[in-house]
N, C-alpha and C. Protein backbone atom coordinates (compact mmCIF):
# COMPACT_ATOMS: atom_id res chain seq x y z
N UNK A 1 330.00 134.26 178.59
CA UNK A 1 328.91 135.08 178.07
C UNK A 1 328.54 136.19 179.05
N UNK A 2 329.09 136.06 180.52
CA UNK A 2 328.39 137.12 181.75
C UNK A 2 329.29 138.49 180.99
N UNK A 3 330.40 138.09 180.75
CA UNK A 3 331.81 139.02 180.74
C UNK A 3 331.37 139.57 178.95
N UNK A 4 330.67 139.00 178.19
CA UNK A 4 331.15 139.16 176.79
C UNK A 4 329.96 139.69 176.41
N UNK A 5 329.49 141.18 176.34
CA UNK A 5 328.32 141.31 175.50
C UNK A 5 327.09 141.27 176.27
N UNK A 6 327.35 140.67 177.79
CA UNK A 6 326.15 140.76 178.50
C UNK A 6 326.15 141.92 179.74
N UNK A 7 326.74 143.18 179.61
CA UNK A 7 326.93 143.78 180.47
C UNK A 7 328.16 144.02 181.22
N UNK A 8 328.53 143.10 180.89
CA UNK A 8 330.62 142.97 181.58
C UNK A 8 330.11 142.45 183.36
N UNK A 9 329.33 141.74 183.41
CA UNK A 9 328.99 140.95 184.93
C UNK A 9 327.57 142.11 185.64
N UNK A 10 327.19 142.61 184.77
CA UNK A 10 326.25 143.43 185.52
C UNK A 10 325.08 142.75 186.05
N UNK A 11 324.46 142.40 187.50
CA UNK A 11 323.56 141.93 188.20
C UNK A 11 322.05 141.84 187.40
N UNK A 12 321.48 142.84 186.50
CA UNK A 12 320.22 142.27 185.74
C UNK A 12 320.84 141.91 184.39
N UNK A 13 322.21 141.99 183.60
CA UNK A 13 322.57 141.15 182.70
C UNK A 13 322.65 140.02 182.87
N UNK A 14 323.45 139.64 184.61
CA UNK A 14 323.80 138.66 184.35
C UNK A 14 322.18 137.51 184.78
N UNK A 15 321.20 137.98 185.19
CA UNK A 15 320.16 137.49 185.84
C UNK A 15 319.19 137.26 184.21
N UNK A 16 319.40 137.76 183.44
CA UNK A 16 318.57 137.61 181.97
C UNK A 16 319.53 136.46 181.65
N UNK A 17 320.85 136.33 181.64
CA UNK A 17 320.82 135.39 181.19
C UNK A 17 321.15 133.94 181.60
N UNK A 18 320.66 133.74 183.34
CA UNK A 18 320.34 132.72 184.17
C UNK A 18 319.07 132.54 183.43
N UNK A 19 318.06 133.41 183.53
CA UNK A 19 316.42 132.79 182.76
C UNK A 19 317.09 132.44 181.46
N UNK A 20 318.05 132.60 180.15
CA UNK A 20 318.29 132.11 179.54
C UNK A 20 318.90 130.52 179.31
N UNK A 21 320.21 130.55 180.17
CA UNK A 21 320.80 129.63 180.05
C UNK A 21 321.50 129.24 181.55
N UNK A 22 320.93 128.58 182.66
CA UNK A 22 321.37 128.92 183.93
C UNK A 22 322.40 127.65 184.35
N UNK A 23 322.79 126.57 183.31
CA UNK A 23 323.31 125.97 183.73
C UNK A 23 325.25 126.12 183.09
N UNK A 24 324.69 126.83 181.91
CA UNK A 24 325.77 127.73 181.29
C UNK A 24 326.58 128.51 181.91
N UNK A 25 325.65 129.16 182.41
CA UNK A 25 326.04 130.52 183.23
C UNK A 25 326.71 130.13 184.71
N UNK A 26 326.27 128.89 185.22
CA UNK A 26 327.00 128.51 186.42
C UNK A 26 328.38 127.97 185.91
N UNK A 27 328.34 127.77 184.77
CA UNK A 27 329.62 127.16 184.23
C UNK A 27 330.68 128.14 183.97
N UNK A 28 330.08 129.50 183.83
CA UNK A 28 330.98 130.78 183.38
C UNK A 28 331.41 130.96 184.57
N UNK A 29 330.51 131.36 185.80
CA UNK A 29 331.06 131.41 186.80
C UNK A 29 331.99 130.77 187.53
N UNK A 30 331.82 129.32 187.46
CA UNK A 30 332.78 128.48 188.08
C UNK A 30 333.69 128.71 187.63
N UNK A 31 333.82 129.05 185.95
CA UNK A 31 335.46 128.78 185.77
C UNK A 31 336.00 130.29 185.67
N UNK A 32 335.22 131.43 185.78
CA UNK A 32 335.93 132.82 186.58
C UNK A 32 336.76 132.23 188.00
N UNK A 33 336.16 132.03 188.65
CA UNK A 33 336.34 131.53 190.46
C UNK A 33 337.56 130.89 189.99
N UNK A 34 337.63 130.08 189.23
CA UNK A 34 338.86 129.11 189.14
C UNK A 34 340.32 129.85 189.05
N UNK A 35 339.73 130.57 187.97
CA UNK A 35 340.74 131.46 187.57
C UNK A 35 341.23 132.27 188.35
């Protein structure tokens, strides 16, 4: 969701949608890193 529609990783996109969904969003991240 950081990458899709929320800015393409932009720092107050991706921070709206930590107050949205922040355990989600650690999950997007982790599996970028993975990749």
């Amino acid at each position: 969701k950081i990458y899709d529609g929320k800015g393409g990783g932009n720092p107050h996109s991706a921070q709206g949608t930590l107050n949205e969904e922040p355990e989600d969003l650690i999950f997007e991240i982790k599996s970028f890193i993975k990749q």
